[in-house]
C-alpha atoms as a PDB file:
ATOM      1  CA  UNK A   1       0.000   0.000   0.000  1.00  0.00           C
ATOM      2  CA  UNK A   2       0.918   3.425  -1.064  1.00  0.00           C
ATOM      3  CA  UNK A   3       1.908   5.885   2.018  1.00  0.00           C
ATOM      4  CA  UNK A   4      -0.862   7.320   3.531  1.00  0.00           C
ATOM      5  CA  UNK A   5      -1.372  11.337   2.894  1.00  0.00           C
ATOM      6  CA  UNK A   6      -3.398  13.302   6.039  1.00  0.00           C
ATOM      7  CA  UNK A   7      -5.240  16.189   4.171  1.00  0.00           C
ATOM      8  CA  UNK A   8      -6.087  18.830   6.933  1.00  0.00           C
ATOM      9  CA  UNK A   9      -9.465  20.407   6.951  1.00  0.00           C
ATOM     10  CA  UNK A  10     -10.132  23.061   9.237  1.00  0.00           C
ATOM     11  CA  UNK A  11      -9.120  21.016  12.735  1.00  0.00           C
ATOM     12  CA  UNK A  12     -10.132  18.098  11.268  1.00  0.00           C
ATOM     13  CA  UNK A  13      -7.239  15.693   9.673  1.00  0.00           C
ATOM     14  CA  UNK A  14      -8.882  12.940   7.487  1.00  0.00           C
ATOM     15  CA  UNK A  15      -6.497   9.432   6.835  1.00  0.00           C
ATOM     16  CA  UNK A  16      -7.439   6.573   7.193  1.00  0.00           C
ATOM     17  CA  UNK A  17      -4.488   5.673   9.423  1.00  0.00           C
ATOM     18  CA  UNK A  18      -6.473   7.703  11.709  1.00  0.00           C
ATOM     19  CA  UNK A  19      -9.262   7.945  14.134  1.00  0.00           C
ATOM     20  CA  UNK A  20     -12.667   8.225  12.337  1.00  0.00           C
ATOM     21  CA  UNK A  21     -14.226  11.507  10.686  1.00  0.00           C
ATOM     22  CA  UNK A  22     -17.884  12.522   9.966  1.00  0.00           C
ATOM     23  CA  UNK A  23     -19.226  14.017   6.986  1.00  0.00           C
ATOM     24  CA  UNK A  24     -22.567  14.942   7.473  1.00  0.00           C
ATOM     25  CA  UNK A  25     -25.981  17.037   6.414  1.00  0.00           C
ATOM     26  CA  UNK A  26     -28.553  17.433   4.794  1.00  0.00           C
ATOM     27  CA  UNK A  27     -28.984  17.081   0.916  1.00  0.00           C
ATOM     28  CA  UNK A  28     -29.701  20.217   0.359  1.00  0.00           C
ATOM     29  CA  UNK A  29     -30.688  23.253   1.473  1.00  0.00           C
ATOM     30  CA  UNK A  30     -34.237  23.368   2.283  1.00  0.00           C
ATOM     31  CA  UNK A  31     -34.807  26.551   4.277  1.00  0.00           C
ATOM     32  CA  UNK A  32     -32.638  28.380   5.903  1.00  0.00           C
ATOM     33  CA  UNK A  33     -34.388  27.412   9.494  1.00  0.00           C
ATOM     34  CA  UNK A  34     -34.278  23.567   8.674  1.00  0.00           C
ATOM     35  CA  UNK A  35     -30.099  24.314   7.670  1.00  0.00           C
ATOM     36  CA  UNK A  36     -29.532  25.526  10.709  1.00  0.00           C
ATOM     37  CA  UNK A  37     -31.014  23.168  12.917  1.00  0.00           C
ATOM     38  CA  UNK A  38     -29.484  20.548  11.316  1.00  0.00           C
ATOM     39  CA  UNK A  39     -25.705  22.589  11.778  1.00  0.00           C
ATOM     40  CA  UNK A  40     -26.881  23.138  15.251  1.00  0.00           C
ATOM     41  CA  UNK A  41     -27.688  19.304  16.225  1.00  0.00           C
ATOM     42  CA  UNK A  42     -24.570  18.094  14.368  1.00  0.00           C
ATOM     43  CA  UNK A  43     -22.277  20.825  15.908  1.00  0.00           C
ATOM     44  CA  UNK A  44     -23.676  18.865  19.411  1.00  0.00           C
ATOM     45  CA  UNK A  45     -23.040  15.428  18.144  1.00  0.00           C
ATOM     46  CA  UNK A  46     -19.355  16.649  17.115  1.00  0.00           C
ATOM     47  CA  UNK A  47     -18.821  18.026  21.102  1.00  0.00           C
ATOM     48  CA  UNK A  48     -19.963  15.162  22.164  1.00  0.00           C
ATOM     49  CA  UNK A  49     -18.487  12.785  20.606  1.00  0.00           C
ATOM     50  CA  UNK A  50     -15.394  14.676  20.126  1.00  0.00           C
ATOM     51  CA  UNK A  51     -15.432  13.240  16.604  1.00  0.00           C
ATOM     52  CA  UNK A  52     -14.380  15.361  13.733  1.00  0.00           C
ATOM     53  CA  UNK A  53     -17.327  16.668  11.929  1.00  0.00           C
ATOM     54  CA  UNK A  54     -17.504  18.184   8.341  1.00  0.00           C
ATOM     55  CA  UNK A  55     -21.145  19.873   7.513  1.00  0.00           C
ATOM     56  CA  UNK A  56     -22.166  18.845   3.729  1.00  0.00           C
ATOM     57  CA  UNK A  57     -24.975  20.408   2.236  1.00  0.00           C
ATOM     58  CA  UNK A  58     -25.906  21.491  -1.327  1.00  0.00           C
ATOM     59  CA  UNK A  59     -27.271  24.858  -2.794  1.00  0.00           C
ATOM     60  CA  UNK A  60     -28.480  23.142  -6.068  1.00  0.00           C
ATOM     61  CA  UNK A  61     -28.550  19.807  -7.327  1.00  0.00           C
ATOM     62  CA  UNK A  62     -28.263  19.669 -10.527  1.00  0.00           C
ATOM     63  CA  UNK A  63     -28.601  15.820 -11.454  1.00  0.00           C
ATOM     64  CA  UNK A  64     -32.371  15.585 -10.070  1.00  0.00           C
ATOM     65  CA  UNK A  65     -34.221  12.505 -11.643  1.00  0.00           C
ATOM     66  CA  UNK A  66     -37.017  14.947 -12.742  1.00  0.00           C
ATOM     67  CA  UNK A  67     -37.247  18.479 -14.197  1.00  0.00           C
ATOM     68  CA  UNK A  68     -40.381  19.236 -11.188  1.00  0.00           C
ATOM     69  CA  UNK A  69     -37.739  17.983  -8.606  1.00  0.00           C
ATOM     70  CA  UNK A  70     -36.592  20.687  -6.229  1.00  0.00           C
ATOM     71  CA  UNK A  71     -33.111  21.773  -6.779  1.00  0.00           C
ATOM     72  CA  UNK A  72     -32.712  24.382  -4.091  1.00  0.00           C
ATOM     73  CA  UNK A  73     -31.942  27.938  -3.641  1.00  0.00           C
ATOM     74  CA  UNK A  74     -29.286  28.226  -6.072  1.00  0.00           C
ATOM     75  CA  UNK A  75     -25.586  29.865  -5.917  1.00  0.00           C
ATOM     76  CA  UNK A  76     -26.239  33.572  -4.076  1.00  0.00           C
ATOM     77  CA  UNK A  77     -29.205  32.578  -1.153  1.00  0.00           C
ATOM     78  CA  UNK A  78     -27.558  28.888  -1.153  1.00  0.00           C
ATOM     79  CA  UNK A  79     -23.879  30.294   0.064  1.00  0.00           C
ATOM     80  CA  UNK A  80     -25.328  32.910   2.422  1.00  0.00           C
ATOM     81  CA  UNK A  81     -27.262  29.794   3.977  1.00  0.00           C
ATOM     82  CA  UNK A  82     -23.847  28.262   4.347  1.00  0.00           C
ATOM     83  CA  UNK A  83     -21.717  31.232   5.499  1.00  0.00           C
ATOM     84  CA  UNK A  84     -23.968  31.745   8.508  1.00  0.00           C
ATOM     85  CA  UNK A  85     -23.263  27.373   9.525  1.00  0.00           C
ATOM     86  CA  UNK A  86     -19.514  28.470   9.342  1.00  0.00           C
ATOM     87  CA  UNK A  87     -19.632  31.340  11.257  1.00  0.00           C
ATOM     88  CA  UNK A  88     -22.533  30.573  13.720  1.00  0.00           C
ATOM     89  CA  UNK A  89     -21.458  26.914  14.648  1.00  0.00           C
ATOM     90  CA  UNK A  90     -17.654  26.319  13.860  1.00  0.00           C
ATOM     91  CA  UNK A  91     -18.551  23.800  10.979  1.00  0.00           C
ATOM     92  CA  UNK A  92     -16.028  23.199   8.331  1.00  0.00           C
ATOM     93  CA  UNK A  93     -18.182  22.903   5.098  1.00  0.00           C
ATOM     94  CA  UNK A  94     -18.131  20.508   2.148  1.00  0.00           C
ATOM     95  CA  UNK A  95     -19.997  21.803  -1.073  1.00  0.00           C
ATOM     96  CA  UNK A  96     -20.791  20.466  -4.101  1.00  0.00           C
ATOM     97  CA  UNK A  97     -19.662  22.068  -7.471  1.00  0.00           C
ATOM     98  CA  UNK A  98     -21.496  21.417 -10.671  1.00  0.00           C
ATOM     99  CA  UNK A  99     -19.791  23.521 -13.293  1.00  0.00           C
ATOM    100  CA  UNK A 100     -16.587  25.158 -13.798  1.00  0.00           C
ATOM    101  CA  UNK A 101     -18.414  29.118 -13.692  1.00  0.00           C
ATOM    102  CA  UNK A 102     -19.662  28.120 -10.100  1.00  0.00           C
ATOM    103  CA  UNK A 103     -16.039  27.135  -8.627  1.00  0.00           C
ATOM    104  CA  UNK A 104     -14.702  30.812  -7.570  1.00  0.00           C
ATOM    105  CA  UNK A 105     -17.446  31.722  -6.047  1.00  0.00           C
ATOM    106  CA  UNK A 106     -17.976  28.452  -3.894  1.00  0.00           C
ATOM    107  CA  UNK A 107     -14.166  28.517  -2.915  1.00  0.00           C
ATOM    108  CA  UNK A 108     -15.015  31.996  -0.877  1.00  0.00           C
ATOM    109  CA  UNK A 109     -17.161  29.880   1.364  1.00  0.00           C
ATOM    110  CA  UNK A 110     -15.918  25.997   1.461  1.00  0.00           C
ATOM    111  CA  UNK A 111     -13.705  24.424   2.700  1.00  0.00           C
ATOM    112  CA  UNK A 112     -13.805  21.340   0.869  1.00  0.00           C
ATOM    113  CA  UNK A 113     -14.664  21.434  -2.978  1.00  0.00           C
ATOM    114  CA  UNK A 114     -17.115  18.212  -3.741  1.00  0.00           C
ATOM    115  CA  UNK A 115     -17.085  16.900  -7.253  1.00  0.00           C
ATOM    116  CA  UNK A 116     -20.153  14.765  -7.719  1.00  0.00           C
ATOM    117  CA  UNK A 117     -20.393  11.343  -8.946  1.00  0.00           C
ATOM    118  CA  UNK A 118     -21.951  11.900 -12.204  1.00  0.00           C
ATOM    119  CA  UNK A 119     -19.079  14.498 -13.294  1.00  0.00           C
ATOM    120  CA  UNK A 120     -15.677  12.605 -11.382  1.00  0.00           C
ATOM    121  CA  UNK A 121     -14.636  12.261 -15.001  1.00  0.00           C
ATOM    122  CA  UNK A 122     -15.204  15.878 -16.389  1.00  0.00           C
ATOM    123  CA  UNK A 123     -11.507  17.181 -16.079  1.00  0.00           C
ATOM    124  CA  UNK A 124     -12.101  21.059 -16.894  1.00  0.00           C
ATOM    125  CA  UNK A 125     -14.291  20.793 -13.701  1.00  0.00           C
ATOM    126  CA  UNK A 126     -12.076  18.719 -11.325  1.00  0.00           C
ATOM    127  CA  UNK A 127      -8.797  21.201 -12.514  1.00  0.00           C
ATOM    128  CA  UNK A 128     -10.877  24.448 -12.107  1.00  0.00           C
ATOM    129  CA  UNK A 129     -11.763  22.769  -8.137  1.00  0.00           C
ATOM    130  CA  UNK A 130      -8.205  21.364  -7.970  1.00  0.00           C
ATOM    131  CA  UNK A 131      -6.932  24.904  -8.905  1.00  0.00           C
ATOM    132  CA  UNK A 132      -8.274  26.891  -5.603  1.00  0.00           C
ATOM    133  CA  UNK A 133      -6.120  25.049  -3.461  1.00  0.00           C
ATOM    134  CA  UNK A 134      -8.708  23.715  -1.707  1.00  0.00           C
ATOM    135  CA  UNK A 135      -9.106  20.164  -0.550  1.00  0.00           C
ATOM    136  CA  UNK A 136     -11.389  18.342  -3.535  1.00  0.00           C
ATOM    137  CA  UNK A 137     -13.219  15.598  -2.760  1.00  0.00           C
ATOM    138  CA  UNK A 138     -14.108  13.500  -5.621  1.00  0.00           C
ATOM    139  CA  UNK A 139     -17.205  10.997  -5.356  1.00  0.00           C
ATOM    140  CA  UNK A 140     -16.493   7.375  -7.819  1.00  0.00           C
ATOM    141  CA  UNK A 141     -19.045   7.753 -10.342  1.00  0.00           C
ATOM    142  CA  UNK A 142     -21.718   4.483  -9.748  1.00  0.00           C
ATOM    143  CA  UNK A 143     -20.074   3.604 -13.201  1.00  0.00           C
ATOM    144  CA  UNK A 144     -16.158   3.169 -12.425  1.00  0.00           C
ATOM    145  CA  UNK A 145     -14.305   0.037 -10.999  1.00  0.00           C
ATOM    146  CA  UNK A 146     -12.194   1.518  -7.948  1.00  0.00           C
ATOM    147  CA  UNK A 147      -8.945   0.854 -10.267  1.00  0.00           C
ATOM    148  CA  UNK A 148     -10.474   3.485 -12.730  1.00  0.00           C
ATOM    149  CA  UNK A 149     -10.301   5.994  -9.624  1.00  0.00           C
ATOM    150  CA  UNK A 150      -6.751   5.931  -9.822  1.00  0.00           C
ATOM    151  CA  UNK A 151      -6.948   7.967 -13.155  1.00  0.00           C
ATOM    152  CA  UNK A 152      -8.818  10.839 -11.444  1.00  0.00           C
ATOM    153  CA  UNK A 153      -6.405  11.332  -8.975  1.00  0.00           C
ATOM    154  CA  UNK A 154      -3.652  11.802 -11.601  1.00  0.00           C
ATOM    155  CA  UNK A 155      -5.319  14.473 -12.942  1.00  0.00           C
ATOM    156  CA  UNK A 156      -5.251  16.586  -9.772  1.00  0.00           C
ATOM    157  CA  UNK A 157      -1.618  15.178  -9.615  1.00  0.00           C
ATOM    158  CA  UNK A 158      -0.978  16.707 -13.489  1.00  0.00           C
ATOM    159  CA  UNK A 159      -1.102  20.343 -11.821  1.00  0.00           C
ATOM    160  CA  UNK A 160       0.697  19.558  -8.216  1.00  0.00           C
ATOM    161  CA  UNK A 161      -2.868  19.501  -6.998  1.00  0.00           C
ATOM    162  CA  UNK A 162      -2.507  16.807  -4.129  1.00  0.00           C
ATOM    163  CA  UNK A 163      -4.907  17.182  -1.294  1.00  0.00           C
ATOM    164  CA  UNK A 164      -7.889  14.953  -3.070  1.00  0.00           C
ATOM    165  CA  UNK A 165      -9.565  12.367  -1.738  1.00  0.00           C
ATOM    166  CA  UNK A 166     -12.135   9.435  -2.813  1.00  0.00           C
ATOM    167  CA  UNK A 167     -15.225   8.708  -2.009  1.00  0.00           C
ATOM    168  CA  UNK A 168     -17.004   5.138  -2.154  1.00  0.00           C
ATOM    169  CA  UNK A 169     -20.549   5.177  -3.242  1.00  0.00           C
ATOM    170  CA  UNK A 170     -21.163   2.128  -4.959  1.00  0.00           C
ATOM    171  CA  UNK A 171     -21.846   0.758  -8.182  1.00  0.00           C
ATOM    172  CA  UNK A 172     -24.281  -0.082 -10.370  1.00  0.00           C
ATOM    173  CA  UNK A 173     -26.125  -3.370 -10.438  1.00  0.00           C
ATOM    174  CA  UNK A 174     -28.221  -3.338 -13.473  1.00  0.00           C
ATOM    175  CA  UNK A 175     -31.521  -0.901 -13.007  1.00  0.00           C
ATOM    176  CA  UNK A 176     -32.192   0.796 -10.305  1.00  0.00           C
ATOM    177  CA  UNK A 177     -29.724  -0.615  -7.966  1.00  0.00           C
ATOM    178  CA  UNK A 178     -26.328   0.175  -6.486  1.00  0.00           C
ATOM    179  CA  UNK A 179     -24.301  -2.912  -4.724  1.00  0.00           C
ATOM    180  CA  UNK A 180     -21.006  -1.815  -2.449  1.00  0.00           C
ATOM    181  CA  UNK A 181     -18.100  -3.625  -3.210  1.00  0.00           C
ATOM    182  CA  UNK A 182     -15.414  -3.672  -0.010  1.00  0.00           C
ATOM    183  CA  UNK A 183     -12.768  -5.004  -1.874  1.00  0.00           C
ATOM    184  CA  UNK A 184     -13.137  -1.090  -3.666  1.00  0.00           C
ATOM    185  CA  UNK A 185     -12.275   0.478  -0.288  1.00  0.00           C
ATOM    186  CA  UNK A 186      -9.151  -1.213  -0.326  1.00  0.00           C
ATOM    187  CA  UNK A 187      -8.067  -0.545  -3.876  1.00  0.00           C
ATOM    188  CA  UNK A 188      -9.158   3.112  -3.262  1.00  0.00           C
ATOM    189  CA  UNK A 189      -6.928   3.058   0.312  1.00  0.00           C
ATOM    190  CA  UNK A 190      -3.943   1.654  -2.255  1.00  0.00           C
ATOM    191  CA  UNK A 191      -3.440   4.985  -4.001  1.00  0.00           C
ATOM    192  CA  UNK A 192      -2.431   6.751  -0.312  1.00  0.00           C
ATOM    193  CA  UNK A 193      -5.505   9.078  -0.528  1.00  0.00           C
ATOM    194  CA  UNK A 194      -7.634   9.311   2.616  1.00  0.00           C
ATOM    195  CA  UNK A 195     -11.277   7.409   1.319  1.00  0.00           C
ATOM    196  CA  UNK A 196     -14.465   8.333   2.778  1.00  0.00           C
ATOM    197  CA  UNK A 197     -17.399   5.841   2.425  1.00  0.00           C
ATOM    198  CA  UNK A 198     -20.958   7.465   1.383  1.00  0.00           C
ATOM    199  CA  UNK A 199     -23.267   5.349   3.611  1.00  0.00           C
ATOM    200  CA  UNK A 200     -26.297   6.749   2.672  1.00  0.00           C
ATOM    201  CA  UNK A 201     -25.937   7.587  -1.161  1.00  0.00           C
ATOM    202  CA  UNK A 202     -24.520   3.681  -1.573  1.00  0.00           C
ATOM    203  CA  UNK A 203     -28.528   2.253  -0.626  1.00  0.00           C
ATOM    204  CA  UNK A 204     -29.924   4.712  -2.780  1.00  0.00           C
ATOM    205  CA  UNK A 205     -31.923   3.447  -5.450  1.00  0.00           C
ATOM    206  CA  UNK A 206     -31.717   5.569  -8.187  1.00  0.00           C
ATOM    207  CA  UNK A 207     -34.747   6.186 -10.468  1.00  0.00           C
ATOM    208  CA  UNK A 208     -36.231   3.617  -7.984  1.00  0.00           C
ATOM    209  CA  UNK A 209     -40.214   5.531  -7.481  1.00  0.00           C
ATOM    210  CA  UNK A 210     -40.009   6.153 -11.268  1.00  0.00           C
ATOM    211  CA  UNK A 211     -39.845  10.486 -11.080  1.00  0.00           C
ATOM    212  CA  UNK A 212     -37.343  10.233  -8.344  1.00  0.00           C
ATOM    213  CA  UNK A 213     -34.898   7.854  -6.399  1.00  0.00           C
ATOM    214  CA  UNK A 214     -35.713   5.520  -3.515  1.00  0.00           C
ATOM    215  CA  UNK A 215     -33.130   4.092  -0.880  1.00  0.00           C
ATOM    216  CA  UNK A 216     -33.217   1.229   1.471  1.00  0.00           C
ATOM    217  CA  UNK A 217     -32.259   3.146   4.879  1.00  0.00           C
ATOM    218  CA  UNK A 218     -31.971   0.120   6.780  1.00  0.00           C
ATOM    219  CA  UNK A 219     -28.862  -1.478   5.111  1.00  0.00           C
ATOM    220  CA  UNK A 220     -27.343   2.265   5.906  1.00  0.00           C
ATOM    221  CA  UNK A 221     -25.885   1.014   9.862  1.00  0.00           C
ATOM    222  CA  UNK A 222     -24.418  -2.283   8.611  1.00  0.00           C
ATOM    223  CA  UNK A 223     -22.718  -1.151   5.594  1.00  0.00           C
ATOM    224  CA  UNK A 224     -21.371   1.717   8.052  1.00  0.00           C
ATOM    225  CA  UNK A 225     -20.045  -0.791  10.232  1.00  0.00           C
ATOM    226  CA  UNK A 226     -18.414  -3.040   7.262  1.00  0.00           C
ATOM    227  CA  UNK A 227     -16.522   0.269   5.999  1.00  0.00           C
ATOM    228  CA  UNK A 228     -15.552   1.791   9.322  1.00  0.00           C
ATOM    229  CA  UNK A 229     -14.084  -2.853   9.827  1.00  0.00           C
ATOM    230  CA  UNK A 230     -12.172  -2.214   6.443  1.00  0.00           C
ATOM    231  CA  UNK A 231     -10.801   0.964   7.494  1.00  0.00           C
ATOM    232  CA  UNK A 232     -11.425   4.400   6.249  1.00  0.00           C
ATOM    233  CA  UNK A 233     -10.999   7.440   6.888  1.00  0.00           C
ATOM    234  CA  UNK A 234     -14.329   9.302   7.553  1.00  0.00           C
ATOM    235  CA  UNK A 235     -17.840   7.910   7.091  1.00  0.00           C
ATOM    236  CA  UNK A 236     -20.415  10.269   4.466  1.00  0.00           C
ATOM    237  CA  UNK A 237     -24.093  10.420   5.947  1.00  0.00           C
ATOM    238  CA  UNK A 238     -27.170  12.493   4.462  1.00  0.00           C
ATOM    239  CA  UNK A 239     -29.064  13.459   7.682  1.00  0.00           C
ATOM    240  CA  UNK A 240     -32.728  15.108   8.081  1.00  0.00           C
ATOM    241  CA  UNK A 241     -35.136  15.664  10.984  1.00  0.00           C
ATOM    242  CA  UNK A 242     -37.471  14.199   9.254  1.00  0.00           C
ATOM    243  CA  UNK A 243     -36.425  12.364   5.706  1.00  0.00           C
ATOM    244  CA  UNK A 244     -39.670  10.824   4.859  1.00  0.00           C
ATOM    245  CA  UNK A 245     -40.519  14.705   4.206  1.00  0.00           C
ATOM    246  CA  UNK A 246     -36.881  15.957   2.660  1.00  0.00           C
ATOM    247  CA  UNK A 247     -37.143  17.207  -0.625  1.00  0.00           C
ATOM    248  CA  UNK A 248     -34.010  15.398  -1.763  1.00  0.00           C
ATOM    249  CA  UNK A 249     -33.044  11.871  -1.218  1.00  0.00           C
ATOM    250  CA  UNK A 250     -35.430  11.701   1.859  1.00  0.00           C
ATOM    251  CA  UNK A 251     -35.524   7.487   1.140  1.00  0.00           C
ATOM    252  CA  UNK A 252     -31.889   7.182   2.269  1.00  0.00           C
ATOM    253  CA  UNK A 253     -31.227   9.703   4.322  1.00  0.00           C
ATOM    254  CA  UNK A 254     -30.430   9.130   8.217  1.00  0.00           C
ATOM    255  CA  UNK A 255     -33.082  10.908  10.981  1.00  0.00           C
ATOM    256  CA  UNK A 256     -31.016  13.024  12.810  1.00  0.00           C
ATOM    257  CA  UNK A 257     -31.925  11.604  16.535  1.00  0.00           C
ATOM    258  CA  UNK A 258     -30.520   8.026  14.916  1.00  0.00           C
ATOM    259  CA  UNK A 259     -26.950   9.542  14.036  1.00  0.00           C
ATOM    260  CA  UNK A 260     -25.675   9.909  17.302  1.00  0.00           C
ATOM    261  CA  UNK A 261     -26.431   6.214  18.442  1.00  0.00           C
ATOM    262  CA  UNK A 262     -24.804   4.945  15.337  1.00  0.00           C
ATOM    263  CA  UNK A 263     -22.119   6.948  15.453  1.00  0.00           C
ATOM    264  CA  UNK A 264     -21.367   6.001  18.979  1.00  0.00           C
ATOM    265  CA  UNK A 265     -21.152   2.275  17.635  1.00  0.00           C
ATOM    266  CA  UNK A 266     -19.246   3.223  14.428  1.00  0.00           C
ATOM    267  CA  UNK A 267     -16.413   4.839  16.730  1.00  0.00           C
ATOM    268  CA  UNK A 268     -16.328   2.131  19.453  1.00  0.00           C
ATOM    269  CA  UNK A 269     -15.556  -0.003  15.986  1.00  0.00           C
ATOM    270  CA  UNK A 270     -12.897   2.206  14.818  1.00  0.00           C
ATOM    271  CA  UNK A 271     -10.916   2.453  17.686  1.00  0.00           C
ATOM    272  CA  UNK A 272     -10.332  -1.363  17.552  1.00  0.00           C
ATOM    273  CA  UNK A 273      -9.493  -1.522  13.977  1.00  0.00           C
ATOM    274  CA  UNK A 274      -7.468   1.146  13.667  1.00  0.00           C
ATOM    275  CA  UNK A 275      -5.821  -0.055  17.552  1.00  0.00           C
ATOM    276  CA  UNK A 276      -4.603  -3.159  15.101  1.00  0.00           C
ATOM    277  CA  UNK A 277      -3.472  -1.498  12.229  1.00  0.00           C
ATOM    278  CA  UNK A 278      -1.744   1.184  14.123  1.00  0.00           C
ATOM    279  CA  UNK A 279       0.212  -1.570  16.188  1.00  0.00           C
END
């Protein structure tokens, strides 16, 4: 296995060498009340736990299955949303980034540059995030073998860029359906990148309720656990109050008063695997 890199983000230092990191939120911003209740309850969890805690949330999602879906507030009302979690509750933010025009603006305000799974392989778009300086995190498209990853990386690599990391969301298995391979976890851990695993995007099923995706939440904890037993560096949940009335990807997403619970378990796990591969 390839050295392993720590990329720092905010206080939080992601490898998968060490103890376990949260990225968390919701899928996008709803309101600006609902945003901020969610920052406020995770900001808890995180001084709690003591657990390093990255806030994720999206101003606009651009892949919805349907034209009528909601895509939020867009660029301007989505990053004020965002600049107030920063400032108000101490959250390091992870954003999405959709096109190479939106990249400037969103660099102001993240911390860590998201390029989404549909678009890992668009290079203008992974340079022009790879370009700020900023961390990049780059979600596997459901449509790459983990080797493939390794291409993405180089990339990044082409313009000294080297604080980018992978994210496992599995794969597709035929319609509908995504399977999660472990072995991937390992290949991605080979190229000395810290790898998060998406817990909640890998039981999506996309296109699954015909005008929009579905998910099978409760294969969400023991994939978790599997990961966190492989050994990785932070864990990816979508969180909502209440999901079965999100506007976005409400079928897989986490109820917030569940995350702390599994968390708890997901740590106690972590500090015995990594306890062995530290030693």
């Amino acid at each position: 296995m390839s050295q392993q890199r720590e990329i720092k983000i905010g206080s939080c230092r992601l490898a998968n060498d060490r103890p376990l990191a949260v990225v968390a939120g919701p899928c996008i911003i709803e309101s600006e009340k609902v945003t901020l209740r969610i920052a406020a309850e995770l900001a808890a969890v995180r001084r709690r736990l003591n657990v390093p805690l990255i806030f994720k949330c999206s101003y606009d999602k651009a892949n919805r299955s349907s034209v009528d879906s909601y895509r939020g507030p867009g660029l301007a009302r989505g990053l004020k949303v965002l600049r107030r979690v920063k400032s108000e509750f101490g959250l390091p933010l992870l954003v999405d980034v959709h096109s190479v025009g939106e990249v400037p603006r969103v660099a102001e305000v993240a911390d860590v540059l998201q390029v989404p799974a549909f678009l890992c392989r668009q290079t203008d778009l992974l340079l022009a995030a790879a370009r700020t300086g900023l961390p990049v995190n780059v979600k596997k498209g459901q449509f790459l073998s983990p080797w493939d990853a390794r291409l993405i990386l180089k990339k990044a690599e082409s313009i000294g860029h080297r604080d980018l990391f992978l994210t496992e969301r599995g794969v597709s298995f035929g319609y509908n359906n995504l399977v999660v391979d472990m072995r991937s976890l390992e290949v991605l851990k080979s190229f000395g990148r810290p790898v998060i695993f998406d817990a909640t995007h890998s039981v999506q099923l996309p296109g699954g309720r015909g005008d929009s995706s579905g998910g099978q939440r409760e294969f969400i904890a023991p994939l978790a656990r599997a990961a966190v037993a492989v050994g990785v560096a932070a864990v990816f949940f979508e969180v909502h109050p209440r999901p079965e009335h999100a506007l976005s990807d409400g079928p897989n997403a986490v109820p917030l008063r569940e995350l702390e619970p599994l968390l708890r378990r997901l740590l106690a796990i972590d500090r015995v695997v990594k306890r062995f591969v530290n030693n």
